[in-house]
Structures are given as structure tokens and as C-alpha cells.
N, C-alpha and C. Protein backbone atom coordinates (compact mmCIF):
# COMPACT_ATOMS: atom_id res chain seq x y z
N UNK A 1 -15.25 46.78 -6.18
CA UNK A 1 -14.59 47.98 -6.66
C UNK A 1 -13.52 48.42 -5.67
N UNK A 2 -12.17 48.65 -5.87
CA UNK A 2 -11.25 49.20 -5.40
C UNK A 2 -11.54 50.70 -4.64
N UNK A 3 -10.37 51.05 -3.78
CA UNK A 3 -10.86 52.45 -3.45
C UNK A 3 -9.78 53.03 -3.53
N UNK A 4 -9.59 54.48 -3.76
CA UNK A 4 -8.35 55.09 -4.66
C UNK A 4 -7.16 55.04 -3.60
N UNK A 5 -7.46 54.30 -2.02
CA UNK A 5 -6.01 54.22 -1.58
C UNK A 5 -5.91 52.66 -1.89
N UNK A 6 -6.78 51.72 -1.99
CA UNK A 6 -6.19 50.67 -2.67
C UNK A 6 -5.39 50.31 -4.13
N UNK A 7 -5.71 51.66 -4.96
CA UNK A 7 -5.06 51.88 -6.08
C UNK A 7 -3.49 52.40 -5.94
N UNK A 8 -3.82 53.64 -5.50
CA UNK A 8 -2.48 54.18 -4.67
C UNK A 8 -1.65 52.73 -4.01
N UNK A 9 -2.03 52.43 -2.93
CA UNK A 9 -1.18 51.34 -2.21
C UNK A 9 -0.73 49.97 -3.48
N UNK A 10 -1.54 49.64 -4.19
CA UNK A 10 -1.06 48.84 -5.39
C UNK A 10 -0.12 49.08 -6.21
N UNK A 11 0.15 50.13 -6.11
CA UNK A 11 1.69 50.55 -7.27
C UNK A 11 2.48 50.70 -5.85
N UNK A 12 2.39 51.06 -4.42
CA UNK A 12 3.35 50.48 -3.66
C UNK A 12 3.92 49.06 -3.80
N UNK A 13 3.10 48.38 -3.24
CA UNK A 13 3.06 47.27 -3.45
C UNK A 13 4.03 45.90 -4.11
N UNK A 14 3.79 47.15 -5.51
CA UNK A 14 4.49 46.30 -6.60
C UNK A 14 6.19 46.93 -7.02
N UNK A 15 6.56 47.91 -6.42
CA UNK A 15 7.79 48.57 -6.25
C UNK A 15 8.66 47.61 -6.71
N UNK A 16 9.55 48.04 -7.76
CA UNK A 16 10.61 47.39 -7.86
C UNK A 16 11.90 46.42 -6.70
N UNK A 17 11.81 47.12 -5.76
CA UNK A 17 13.29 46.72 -4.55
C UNK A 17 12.69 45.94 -3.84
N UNK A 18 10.99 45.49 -3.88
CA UNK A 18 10.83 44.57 -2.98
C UNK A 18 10.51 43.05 -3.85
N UNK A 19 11.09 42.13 -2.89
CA UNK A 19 11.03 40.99 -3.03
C UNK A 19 10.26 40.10 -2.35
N UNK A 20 10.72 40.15 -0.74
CA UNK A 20 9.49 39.39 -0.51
C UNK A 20 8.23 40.43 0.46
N UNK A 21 8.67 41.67 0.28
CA UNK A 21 7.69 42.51 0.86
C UNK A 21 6.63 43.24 -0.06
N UNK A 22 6.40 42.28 -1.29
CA UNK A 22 5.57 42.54 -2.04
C UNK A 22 4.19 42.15 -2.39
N UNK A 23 3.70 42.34 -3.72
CA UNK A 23 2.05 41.96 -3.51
C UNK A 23 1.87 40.72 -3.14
N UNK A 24 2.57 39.46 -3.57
CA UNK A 24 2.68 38.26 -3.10
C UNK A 24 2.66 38.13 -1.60
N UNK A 25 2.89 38.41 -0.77
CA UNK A 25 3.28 38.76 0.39
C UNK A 25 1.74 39.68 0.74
N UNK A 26 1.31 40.38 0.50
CA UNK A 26 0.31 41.07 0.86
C UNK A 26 -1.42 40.18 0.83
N UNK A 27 -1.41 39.42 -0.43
CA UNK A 27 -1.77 38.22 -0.48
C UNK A 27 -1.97 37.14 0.23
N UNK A 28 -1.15 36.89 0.49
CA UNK A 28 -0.57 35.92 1.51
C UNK A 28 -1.05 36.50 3.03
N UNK A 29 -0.95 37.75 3.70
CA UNK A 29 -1.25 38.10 4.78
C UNK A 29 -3.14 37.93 4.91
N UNK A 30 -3.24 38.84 3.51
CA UNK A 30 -4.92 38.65 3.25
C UNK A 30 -5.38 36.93 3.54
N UNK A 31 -4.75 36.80 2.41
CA UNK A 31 -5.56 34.85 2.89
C UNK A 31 -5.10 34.73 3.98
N UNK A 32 -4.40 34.67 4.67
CA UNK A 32 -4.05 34.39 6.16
C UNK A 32 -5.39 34.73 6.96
N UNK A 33 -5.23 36.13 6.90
CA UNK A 33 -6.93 36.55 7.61
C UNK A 33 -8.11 36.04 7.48
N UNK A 34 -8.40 35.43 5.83
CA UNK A 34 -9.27 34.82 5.59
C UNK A 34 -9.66 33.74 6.61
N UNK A 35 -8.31 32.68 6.20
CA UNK A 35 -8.39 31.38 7.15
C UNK A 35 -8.81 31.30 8.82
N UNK A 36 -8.00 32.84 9.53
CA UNK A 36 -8.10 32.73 10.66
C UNK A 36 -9.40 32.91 11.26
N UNK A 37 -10.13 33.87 10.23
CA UNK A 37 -11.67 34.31 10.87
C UNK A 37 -12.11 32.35 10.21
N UNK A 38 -11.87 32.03 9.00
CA UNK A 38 -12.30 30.79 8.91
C UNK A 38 -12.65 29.73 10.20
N UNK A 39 -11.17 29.53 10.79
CA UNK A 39 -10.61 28.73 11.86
C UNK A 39 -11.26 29.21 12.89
N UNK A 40 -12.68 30.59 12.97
CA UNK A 40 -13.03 30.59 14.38
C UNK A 40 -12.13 31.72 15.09
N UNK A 41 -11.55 32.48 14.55
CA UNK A 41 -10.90 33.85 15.34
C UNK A 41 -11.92 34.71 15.10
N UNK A 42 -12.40 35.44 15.96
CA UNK A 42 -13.42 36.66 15.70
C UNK A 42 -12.35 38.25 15.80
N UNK A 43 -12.51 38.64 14.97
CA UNK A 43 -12.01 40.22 14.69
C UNK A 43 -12.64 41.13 13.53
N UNK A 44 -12.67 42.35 13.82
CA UNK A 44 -13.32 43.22 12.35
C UNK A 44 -12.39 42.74 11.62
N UNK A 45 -12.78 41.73 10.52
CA UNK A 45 -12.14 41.49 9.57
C UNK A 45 -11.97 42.97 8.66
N UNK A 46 -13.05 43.38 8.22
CA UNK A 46 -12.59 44.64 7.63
C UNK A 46 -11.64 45.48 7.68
N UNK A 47 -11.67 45.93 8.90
CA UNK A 47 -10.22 46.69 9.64
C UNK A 47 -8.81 46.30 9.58
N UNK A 48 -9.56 44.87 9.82
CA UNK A 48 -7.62 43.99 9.48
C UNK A 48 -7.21 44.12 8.62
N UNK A 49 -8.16 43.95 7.59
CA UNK A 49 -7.81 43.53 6.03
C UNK A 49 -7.47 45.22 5.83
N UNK A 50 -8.01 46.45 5.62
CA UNK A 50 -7.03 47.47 5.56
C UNK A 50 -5.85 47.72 6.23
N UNK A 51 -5.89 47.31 7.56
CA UNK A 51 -4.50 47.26 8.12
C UNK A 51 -3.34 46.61 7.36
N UNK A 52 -3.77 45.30 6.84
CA UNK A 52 -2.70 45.00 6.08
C UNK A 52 -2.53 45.23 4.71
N UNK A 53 -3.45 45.96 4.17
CA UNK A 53 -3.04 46.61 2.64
C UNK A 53 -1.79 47.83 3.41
N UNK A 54 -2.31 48.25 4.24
CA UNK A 54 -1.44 49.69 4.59
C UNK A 54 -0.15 48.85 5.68
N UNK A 55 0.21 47.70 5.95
CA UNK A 55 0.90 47.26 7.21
C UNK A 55 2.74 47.32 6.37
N UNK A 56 2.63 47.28 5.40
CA UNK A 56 4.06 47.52 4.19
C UNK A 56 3.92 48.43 3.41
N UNK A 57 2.96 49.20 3.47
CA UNK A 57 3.00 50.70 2.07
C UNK A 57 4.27 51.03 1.89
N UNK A 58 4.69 51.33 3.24
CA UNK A 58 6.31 52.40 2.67
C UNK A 58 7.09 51.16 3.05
N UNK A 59 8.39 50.68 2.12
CA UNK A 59 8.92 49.72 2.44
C UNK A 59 10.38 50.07 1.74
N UNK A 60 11.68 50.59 3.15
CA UNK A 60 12.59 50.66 2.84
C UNK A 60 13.51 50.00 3.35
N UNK A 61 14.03 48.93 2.70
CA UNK A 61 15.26 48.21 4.16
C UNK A 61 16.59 48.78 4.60
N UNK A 62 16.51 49.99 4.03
CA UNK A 62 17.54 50.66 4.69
C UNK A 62 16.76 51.91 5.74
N UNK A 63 16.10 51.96 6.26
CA UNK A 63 14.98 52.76 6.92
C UNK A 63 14.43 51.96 7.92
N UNK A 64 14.27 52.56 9.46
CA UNK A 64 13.49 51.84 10.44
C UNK A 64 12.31 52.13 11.19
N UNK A 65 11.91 53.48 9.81
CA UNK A 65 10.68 53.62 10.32
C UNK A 65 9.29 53.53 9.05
N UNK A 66 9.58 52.61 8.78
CA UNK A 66 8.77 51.92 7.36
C UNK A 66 7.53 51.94 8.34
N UNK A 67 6.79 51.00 9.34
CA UNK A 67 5.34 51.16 10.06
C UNK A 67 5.40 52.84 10.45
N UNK A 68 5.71 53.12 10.72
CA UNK A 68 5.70 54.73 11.23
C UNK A 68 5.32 55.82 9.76
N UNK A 69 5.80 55.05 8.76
CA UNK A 69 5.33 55.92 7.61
C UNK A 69 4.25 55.60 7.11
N UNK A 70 4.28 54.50 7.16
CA UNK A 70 3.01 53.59 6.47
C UNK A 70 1.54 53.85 7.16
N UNK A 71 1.93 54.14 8.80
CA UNK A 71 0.82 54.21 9.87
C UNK A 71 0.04 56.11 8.84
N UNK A 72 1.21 57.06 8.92
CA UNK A 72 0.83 58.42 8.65
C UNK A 72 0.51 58.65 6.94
N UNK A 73 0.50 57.34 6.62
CA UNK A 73 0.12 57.04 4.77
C UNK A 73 -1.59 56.72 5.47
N UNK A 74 -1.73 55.86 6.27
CA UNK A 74 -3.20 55.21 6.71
C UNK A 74 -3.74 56.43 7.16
N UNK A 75 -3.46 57.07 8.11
CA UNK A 75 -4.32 58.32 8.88
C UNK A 75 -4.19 59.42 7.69
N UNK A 76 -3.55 59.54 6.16
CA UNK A 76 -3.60 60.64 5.46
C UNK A 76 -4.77 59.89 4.57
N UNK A 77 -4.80 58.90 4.11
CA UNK A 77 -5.09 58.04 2.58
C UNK A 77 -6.77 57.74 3.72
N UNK A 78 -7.11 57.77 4.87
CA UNK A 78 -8.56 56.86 5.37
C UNK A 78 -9.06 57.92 6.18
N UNK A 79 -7.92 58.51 7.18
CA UNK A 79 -8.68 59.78 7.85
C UNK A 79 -9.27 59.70 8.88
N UNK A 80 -10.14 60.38 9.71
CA UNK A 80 -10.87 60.41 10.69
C UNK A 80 -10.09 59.21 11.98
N UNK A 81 -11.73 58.87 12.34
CA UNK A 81 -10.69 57.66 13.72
C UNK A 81 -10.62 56.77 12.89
N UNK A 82 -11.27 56.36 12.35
CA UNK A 82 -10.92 54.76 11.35
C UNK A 82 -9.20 54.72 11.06
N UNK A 83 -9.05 56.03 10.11
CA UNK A 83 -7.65 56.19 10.06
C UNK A 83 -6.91 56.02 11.10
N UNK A 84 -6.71 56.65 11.66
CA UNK A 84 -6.41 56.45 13.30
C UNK A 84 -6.06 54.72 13.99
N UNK A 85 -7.52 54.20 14.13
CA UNK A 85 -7.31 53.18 14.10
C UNK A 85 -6.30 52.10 13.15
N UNK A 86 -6.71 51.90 11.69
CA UNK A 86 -6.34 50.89 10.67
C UNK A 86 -4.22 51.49 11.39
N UNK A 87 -3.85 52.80 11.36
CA UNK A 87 -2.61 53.51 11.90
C UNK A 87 -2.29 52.87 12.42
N UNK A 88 -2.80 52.49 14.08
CA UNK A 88 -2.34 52.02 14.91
C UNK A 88 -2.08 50.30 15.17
N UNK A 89 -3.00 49.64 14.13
CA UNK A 89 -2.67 48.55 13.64
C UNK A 89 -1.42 48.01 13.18
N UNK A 90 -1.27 49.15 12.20
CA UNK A 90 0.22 48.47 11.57
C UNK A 90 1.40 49.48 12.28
N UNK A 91 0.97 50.05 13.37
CA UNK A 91 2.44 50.17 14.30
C UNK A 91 2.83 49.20 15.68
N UNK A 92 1.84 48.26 14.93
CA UNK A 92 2.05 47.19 16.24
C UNK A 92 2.64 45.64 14.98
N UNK A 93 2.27 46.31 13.60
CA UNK A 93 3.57 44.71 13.29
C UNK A 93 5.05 45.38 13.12
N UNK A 94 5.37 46.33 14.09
CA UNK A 94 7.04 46.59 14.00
C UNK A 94 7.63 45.74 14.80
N UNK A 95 7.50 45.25 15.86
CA UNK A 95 7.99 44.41 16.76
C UNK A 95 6.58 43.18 17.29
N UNK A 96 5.26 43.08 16.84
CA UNK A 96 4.83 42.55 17.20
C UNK A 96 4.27 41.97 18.60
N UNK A 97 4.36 43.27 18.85
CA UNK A 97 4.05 43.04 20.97
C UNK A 97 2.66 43.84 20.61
N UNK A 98 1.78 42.97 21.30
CA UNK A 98 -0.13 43.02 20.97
C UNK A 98 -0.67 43.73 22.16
N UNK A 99 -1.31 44.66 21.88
CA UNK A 99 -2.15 45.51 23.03
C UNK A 99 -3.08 44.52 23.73
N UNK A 100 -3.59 44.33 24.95
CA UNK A 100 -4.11 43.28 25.53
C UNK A 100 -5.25 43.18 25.26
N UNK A 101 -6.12 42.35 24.08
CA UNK A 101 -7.43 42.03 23.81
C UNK A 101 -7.76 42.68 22.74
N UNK A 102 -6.79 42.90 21.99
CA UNK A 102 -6.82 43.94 20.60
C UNK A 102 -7.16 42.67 19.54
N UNK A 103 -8.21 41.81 19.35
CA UNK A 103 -8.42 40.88 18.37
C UNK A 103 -7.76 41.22 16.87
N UNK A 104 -7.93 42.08 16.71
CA UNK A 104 -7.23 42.53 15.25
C UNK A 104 -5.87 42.63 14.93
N UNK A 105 -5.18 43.41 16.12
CA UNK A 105 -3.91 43.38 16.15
C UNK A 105 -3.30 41.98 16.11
N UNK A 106 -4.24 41.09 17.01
CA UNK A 106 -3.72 39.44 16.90
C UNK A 106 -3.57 38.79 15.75
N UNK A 107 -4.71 39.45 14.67
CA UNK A 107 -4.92 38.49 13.50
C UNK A 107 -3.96 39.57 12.34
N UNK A 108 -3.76 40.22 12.77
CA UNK A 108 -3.10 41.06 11.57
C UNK A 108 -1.37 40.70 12.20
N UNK A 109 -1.06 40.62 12.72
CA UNK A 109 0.29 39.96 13.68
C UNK A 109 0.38 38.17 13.27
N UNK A 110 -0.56 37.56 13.49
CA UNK A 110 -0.54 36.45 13.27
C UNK A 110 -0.61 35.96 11.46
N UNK A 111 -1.31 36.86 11.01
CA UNK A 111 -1.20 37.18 9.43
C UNK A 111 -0.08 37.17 8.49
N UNK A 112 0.69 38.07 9.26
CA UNK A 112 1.38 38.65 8.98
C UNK A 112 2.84 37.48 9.29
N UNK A 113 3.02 36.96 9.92
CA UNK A 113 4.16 36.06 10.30
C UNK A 113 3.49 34.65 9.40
N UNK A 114 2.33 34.19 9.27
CA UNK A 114 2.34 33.34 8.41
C UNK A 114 2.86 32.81 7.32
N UNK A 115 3.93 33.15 6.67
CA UNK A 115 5.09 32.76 5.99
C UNK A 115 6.13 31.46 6.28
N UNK A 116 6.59 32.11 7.83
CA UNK A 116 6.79 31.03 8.89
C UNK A 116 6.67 30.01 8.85
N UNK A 117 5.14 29.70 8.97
CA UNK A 117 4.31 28.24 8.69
C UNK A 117 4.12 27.58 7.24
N UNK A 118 5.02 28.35 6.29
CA UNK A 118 4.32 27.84 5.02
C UNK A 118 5.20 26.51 5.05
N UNK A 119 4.49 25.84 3.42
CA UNK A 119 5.18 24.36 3.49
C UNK A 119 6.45 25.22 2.97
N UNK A 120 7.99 24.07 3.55
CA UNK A 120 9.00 24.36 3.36
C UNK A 120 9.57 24.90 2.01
N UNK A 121 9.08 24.56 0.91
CA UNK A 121 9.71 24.87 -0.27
C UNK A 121 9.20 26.56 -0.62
N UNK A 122 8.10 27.32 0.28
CA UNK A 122 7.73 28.51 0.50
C UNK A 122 8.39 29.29 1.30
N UNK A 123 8.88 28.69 2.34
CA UNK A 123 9.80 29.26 3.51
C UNK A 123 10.78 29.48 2.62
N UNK A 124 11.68 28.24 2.16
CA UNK A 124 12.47 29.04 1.19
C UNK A 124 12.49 29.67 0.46
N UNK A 125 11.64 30.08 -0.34
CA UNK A 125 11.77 31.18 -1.25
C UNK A 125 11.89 32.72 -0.69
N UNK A 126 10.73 32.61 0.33
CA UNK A 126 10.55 33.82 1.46
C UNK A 126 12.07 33.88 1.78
N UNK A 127 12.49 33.05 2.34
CA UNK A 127 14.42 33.81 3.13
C UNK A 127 15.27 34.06 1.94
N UNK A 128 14.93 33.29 0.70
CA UNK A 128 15.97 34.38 -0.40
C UNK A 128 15.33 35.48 -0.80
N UNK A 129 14.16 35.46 -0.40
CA UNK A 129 13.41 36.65 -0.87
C UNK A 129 13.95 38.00 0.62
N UNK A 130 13.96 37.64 0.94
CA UNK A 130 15.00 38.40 2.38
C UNK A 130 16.21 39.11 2.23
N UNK A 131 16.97 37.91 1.46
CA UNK A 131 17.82 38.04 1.52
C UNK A 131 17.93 38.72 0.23
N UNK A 132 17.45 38.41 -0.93
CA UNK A 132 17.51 39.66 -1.99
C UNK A 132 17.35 41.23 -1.56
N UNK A 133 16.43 41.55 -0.36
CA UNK A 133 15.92 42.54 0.22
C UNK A 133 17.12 43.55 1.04
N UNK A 134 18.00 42.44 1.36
CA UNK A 134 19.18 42.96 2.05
C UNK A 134 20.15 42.27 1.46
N UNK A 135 20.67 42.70 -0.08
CA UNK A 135 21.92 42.32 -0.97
C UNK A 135 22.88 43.50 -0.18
N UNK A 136 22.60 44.52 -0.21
CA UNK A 136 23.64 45.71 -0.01
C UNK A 136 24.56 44.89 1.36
N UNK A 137 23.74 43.97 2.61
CA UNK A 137 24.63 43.55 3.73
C UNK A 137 25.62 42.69 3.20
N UNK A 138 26.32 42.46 3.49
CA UNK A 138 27.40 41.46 3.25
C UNK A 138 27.34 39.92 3.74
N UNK A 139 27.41 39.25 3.00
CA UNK A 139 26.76 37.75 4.13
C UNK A 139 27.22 37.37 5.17
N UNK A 140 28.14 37.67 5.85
CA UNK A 140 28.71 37.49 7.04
C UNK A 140 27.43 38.10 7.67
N UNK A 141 27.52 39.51 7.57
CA UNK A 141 26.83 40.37 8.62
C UNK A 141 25.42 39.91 8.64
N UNK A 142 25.45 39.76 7.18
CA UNK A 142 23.34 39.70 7.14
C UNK A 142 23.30 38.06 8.07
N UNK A 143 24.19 37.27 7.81
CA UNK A 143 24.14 35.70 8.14
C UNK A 143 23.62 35.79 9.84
N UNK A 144 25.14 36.28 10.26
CA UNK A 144 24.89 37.11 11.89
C UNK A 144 23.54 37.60 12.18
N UNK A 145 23.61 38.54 12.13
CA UNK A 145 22.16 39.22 11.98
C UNK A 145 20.84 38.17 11.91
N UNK A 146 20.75 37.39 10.70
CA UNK A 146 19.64 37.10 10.61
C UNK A 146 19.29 36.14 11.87
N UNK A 147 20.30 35.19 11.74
CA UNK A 147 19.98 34.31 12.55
C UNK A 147 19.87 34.72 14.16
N UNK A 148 20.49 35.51 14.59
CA UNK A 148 19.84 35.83 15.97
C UNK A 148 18.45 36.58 15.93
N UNK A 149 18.15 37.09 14.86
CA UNK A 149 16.79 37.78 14.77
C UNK A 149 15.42 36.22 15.20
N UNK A 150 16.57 35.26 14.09
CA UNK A 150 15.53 33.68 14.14
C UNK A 150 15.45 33.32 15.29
N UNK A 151 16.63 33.14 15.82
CA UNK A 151 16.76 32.57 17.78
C UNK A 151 16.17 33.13 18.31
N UNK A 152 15.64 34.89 18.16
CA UNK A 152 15.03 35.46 19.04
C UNK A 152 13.55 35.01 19.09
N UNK A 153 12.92 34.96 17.57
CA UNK A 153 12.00 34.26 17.73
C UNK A 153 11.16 33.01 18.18
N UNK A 154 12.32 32.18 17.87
CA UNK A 154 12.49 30.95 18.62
C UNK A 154 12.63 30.89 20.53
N UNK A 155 12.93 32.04 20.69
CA UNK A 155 12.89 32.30 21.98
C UNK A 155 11.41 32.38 23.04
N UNK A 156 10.73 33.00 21.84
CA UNK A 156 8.76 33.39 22.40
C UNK A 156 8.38 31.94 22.62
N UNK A 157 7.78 31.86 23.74
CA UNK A 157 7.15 30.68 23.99
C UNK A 157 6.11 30.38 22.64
N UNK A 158 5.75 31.32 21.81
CA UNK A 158 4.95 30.63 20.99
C UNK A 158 5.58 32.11 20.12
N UNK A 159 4.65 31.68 18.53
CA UNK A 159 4.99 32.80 17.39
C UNK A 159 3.99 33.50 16.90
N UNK A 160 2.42 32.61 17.44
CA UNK A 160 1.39 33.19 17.08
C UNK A 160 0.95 33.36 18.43
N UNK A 161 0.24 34.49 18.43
CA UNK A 161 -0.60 35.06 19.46
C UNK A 161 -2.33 34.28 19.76
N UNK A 162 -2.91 33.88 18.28
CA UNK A 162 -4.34 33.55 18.52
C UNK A 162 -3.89 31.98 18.86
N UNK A 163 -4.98 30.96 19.55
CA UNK A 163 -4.84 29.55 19.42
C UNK A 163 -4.88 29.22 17.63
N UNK A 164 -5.90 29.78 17.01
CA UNK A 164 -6.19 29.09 15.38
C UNK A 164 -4.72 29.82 14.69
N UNK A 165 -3.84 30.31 15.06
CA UNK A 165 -2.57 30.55 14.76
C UNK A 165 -1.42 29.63 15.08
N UNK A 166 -1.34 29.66 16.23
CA UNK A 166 -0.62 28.68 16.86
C UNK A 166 -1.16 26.84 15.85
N UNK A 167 -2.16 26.33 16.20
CA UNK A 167 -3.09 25.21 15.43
C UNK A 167 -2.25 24.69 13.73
N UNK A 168 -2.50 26.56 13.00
CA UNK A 168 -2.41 25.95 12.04
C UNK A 168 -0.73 26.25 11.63
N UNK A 169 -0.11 27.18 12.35
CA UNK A 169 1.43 27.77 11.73
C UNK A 169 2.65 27.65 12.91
N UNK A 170 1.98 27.41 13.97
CA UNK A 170 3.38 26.78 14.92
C UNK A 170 4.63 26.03 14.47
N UNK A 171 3.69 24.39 14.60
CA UNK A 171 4.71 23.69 14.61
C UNK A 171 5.79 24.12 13.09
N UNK A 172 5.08 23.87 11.95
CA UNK A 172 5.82 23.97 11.08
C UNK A 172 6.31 25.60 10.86
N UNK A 173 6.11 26.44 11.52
CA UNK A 173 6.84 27.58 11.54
C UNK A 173 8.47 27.32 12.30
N UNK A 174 8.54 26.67 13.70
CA UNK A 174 9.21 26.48 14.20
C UNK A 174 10.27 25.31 13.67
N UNK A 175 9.94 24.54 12.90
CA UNK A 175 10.89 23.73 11.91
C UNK A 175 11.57 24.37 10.96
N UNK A 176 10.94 25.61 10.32
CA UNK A 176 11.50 26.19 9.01
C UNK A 176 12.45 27.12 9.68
N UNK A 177 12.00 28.54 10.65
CA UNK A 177 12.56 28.68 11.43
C UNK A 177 14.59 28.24 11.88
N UNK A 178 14.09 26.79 12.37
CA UNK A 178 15.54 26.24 12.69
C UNK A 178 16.10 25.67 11.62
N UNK A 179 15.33 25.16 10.77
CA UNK A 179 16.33 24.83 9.48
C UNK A 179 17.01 26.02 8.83
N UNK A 180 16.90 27.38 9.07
CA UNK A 180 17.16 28.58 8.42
C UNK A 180 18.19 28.95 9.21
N UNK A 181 17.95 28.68 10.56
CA UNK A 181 19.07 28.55 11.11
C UNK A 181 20.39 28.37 10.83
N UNK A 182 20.15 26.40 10.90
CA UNK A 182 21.36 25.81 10.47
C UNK A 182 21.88 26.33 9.22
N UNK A 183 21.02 26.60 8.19
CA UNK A 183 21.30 26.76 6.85
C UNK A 183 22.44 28.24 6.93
N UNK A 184 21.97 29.08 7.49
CA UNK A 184 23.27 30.01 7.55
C UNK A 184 24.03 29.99 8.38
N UNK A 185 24.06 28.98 9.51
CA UNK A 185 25.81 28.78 10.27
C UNK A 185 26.39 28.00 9.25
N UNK A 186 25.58 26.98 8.23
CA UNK A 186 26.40 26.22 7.41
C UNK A 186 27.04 26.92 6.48
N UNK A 187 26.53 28.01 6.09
CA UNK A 187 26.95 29.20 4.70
C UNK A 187 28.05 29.92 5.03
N UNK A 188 27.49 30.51 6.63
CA UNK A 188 28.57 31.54 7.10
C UNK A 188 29.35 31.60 8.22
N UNK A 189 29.24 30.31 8.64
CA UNK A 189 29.85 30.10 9.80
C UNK A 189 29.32 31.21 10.85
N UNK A 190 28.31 31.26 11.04
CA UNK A 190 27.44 32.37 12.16
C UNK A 190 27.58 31.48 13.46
């Protein structure tokens, strides 16, 4: 049985303007979690798994404080410290820098970038799904833009934080990654 902020958060969710920050995508983070506690990561799965119903609630791409709203949607919609907690979860996938030994934050971070790692013909859909997300930029700019956002990532010695992250979404994160690359210096001369 659902609970009335999983109802609530489900017509987020499904918002018209999102593309790839949608239920598909929310899905996708969930099974992620699945696999990782699968693969031998220990974390309150529970906790995670609300963290990431609430880790995209408010989702505006013209807005940069989408986790910051979403965190004060979690502490209104769950409450008490739990609220509090599941909050502080998803104000750590804004930039993805992990409190030291925060197991959850790892798997909800590592969850959450799993896209990355999908097989390639998923990666692509995900970056036009991006890129539908940000039509209003102009492709020059968004091209620019994106791709140093990619290099930056490409920059972290790694993309996942847990080992059963790294294992299963590294390497082929880091291939899709640079093919996305090339693919928009080839488009836009970035």
C-alpha cells in the first residue's frame, strides 16, 4: 500500500516538462538500490528508497534549488527526525560530495548516477532526454556547458562512491560518458 506522500510525489513525478527526470528515472534509481544492497552494500534500504522518491520531487531546470525544495517537501510530507533525515539525503545528490560513512548517502548517490552505466542505447536516450530538459538553451551553450559538466566528471578518480558501484557502473559509465563527449564537439564544435 502506498502512503499519501507517495501519492502526492507520483503526480510529481509524472509532470509534464520532465523528461528524463521522471518516473522512469525514479525507477531506475529504485532498482539501482535494489541491486546495490543485492551486490552486498549494506544501508537502511528503507531510508534510501524514500530518499529517492523525494531526491527529484520539485524539478525545475530553470531553478537551482530543486534538492533544497524537495529536501523541505521531505521534512513537511514525513516530519519528525526521519524527515529530517530522508531531507538531508537528497541535499547531498546536488553536487554529490558524501558525508564520511553515510552508507545511504553512498547508495542513494551511487543510485542515482546509474544511468551513466546503462547499456549504451540507454545512455542515449537519457542525454536527449537532457537535452529535451534544457530546449530553452541554445545548442551552442547547452553543447559548452554540457560537456565540461562531463569532463568534470570524468575528472573524479572514480563516479561511484561504493566498490559494488564502481564493479557494476564504472567502466561502462566512463565510455558513455566520453562518447557524449565527442558526440557534442562533433554537433557543436564545443
Amino acid at each position: 500500500m502506498r502512503t499519501s506522500w507517495q501519492l502526492e510525489l507520483g503526480r510529481r513525478w509524472t509532470e509534464p516538462h520532465r523528461h528524463h527526470h521522471g518516473i522512469d528515472h525514479l525507477r531506475e534509481v529504485l532498482d539501482a538500490l535494489d541491486a546495490l544492497a543485492a551486490d552486498g552494500l549494506v544501508f537502511d534500504h528503507t531510508t534510501a528508497v524514500e530518499a529517492a522518491w523525494f531526491h527529484d520531487a520539485v524539478y525545475d531546470v530553470r531553478r537551482d534549488d530543486n534538492e533544497e525544495r524537495s529536501a523541505s517537501l521531505a521534512r513537511s510530507l514525513i516530519g519528525g527526525a526521519h524527515g529530517d533525515r530522508v531531507a538531508d539525503l537528497v541535499l547531498v545528490t546536488k553536487d554529490h560530495v558524501l558525508p564520511p560513512g553515510d552508507t545511504e548517502a553512498t547508495a542513494l548517490c551511487d543510485a542515482d548516477l546509474s544511468v551513466l552505466g546503462a547499456a549504451p542505447e540507454r545512455y542515449h536516450v537519457y542525454a536527449e532526454d537532457i537535452r529535451l530538459e534544457y530546449a530553452h538553451v541554445p545548442p551552442d551553450v547547452f553543447g559548452t556547458r554540457r560537456a565540461a559538466i562531463l569532463e568534470g566528471l570524468l575528472d573524479h578518480p572514480s563516479l561511484f562512491a561504493s566498490p559494488q558501484g564502481r564493479v557494476r557502473w564504472e567502466a561502462p559509465a566512463r565510455e558513455n560518458v566520453r562518447a557524449e563527449i565527442v558526440s557534442l564537439r562533433a554537433s557543436s564544435d564545443v
